[in-house]
C-alpha atoms as a PDB file:
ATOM      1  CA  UNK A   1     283.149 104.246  44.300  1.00  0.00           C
ATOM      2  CA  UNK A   2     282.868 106.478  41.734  1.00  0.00           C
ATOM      3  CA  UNK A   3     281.183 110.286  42.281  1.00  0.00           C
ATOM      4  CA  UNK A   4     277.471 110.366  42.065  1.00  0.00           C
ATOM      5  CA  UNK A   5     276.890 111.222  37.973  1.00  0.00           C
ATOM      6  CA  UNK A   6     280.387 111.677  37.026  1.00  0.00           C
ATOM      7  CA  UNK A   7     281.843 109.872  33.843  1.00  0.00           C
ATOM      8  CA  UNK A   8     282.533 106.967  35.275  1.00  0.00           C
ATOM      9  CA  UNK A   9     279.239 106.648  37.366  1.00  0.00           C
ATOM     10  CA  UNK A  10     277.424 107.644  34.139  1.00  0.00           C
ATOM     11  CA  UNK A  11     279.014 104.624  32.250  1.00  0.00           C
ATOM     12  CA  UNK A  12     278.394 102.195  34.552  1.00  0.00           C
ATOM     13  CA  UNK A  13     275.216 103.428  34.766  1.00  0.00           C
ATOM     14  CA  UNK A  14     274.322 102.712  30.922  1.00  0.00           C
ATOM     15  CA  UNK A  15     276.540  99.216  31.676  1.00  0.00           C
ATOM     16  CA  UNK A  16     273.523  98.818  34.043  1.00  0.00           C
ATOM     17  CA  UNK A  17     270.586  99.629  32.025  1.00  0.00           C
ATOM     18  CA  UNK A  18     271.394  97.800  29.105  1.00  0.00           C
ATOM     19  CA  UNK A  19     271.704  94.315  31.607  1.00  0.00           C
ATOM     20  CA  UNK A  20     267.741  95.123  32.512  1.00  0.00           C
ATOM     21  CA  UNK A  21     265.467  93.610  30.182  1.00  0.00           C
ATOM     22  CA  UNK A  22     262.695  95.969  31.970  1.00  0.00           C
ATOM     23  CA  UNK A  23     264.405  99.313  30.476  1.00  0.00           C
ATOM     24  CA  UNK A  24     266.058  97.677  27.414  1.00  0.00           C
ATOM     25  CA  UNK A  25     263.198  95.868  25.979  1.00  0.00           C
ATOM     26  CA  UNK A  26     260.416  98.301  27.094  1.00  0.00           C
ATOM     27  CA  UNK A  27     261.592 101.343  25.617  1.00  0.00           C
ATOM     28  CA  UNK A  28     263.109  99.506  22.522  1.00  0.00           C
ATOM     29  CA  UNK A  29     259.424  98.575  21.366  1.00  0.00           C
ATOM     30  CA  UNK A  30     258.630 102.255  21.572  1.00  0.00           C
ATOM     31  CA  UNK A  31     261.599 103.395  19.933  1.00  0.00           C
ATOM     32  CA  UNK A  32     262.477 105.480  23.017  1.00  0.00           C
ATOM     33  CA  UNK A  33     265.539 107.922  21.880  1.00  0.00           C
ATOM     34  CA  UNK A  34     266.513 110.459  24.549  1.00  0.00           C
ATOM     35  CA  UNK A  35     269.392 112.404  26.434  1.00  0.00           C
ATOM     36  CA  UNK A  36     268.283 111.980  30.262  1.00  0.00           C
ATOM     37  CA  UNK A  37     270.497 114.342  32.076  1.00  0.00           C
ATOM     38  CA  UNK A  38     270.843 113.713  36.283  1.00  0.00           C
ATOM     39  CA  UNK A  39     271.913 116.649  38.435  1.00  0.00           C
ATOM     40  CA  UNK A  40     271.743 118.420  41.672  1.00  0.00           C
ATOM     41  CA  UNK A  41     268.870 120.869  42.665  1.00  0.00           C
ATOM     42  CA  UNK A  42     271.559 123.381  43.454  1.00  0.00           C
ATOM     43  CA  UNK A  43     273.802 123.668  40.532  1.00  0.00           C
ATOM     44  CA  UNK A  44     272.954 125.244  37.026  1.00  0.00           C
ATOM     45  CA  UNK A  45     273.828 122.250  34.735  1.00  0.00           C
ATOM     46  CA  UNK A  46     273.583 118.483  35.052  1.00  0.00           C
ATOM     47  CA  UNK A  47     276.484 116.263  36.055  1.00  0.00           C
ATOM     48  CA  UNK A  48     275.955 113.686  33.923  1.00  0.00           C
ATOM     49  CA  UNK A  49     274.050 112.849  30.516  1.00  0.00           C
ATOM     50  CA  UNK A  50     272.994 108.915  29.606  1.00  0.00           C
ATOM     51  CA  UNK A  51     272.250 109.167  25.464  1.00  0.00           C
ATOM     52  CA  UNK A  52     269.627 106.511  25.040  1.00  0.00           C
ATOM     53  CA  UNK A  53     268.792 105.122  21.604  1.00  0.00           C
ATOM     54  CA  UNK A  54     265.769 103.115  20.739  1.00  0.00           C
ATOM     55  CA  UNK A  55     266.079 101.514  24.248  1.00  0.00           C
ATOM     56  CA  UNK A  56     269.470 101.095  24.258  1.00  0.00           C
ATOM     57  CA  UNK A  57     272.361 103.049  26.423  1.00  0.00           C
ATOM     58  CA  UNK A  58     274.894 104.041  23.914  1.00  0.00           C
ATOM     59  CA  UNK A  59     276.487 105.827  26.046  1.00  0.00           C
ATOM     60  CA  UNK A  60     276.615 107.711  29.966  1.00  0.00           C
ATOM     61  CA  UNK A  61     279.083 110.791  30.077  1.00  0.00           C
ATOM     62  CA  UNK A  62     279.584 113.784  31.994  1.00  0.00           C
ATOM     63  CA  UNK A  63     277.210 116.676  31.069  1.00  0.00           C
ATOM     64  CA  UNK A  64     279.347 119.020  28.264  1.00  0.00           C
ATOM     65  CA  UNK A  65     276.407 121.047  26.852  1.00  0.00           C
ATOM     66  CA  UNK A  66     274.504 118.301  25.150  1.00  0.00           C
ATOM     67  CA  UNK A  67     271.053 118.742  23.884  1.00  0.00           C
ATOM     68  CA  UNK A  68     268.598 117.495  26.536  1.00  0.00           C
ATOM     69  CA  UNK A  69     265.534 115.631  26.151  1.00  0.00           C
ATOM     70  CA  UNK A  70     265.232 115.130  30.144  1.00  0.00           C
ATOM     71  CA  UNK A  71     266.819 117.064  33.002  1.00  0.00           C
ATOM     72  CA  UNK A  72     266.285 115.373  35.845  1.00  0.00           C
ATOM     73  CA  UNK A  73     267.557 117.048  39.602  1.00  0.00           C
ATOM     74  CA  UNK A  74     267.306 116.296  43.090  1.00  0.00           C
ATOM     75  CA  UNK A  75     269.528 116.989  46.199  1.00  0.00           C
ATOM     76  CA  UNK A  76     272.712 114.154  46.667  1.00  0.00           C
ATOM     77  CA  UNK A  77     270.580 112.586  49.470  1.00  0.00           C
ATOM     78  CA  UNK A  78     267.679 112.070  48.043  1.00  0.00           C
ATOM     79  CA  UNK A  79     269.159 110.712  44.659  1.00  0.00           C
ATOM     80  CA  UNK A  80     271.054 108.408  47.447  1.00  0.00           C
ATOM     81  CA  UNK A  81     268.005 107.437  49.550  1.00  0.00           C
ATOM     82  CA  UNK A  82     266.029 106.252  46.193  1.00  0.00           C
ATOM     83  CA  UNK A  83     269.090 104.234  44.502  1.00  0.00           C
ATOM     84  CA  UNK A  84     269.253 102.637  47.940  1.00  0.00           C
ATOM     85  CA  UNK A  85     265.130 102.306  48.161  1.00  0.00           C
ATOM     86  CA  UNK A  86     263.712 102.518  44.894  1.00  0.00           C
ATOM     87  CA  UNK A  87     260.706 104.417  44.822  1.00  0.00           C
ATOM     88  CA  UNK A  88     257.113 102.834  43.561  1.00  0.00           C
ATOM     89  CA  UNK A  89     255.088 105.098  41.057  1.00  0.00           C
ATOM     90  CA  UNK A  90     253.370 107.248  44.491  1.00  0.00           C
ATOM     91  CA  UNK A  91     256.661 107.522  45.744  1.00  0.00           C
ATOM     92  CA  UNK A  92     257.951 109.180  42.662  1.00  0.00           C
ATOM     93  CA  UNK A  93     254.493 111.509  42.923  1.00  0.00           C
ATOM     94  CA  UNK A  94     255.132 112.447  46.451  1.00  0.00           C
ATOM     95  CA  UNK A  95     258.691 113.367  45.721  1.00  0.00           C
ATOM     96  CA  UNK A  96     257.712 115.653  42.367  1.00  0.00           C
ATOM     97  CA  UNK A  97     255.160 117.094  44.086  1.00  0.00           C
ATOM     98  CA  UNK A  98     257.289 118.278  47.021  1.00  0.00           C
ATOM     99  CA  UNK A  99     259.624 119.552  44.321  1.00  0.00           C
ATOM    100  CA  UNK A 100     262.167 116.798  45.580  1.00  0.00           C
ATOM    101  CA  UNK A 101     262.431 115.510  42.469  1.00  0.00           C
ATOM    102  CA  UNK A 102     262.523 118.111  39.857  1.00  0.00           C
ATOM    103  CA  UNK A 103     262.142 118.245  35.755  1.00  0.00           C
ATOM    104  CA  UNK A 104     264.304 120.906  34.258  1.00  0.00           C
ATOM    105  CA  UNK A 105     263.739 119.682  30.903  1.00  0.00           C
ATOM    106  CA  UNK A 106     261.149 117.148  29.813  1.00  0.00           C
ATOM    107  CA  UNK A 107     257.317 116.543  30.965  1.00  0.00           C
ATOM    108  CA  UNK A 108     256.665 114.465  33.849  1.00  0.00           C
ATOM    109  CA  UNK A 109     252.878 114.550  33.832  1.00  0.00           C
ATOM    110  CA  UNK A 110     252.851 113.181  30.129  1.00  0.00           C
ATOM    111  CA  UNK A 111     255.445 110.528  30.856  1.00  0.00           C
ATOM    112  CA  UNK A 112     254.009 109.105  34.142  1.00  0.00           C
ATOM    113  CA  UNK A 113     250.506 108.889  32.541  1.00  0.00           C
ATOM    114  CA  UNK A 114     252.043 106.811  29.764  1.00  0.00           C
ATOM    115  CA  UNK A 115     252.199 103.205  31.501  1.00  0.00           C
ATOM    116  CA  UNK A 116     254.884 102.497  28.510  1.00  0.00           C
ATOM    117  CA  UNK A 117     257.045 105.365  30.036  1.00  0.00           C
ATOM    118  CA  UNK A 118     256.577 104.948  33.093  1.00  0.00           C
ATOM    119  CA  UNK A 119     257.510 101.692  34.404  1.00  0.00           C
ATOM    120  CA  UNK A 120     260.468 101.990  32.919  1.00  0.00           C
ATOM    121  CA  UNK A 121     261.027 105.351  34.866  1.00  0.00           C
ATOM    122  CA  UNK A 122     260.466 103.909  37.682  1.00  0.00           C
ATOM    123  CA  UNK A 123     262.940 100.790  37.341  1.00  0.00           C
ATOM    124  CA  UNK A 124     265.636 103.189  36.429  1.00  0.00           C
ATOM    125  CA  UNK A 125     265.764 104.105  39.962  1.00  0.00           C
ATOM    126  CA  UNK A 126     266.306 100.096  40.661  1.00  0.00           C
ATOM    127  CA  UNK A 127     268.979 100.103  38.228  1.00  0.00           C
ATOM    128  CA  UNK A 128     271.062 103.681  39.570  1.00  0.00           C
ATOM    129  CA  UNK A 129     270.972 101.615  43.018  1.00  0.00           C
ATOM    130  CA  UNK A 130     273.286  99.043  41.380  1.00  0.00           C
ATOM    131  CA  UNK A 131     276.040 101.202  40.135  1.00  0.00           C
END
């Protein structure tokens, strides 16, 4: 298995989110275009980097200094405990909140109040479990 938001990881990771119609479709009729970075609370740059356009993965990568639209971090077990139990919408509240699930770059309050957004957000976690 490959390392938690390495290269590889990363690129099976946009393998996987272009397979769910939830993510793909959803954020293609909102033209969603983003780099969403994934890292550990602990360290001062993300591991890895999925470049997302109009929907679309184009393509997941290690973290090299990219321009980020979305940083997301959280420590190695939680990122493990939600790809193995997704969380719902007041899961993902409880664990920002509790700083568990932190937003270097990027605005969580706007995105989760945006139902377009947010679903998709939340299925992402579904779709990291899969990798």
């Amino acid at each position: 298995m490959a390392e938690l938001f390495s290269s590889e990881w990363m690129d099976k990771f946009a393998a996987a989110w272009n397979a769910e119609p939830a993510l793909l479709e959803e954020l293609a009729k909102i033209g969603f275009s983003s780099n969403i970075a994934y890292g550990f609370l602990d360290e001062g740059q993300p591991r890895g980097v999925l470049i997302v356009e109009n929907g679309r993965a184009k393509e997941g990568m290690a973290y090299d200094n990219q321009i980020l639209n979305w940083d997301l971090r959280a420590s190695q077990e939680d990122w493990t405990k939600w790809m193995r139990k997704p969380p719902g919408l007041m899961g993902l509240g409880v664990a920002y909140t509790s700083r568990k699930l932190r937003f270097k770059v990027g605005d969580y309050g706007a995105m989760i109040k945006d139902p377009r957004m947010a679903g998709p957000f939340i299925k992402s976690f579904e779709v990291m479990g899969r990798v």
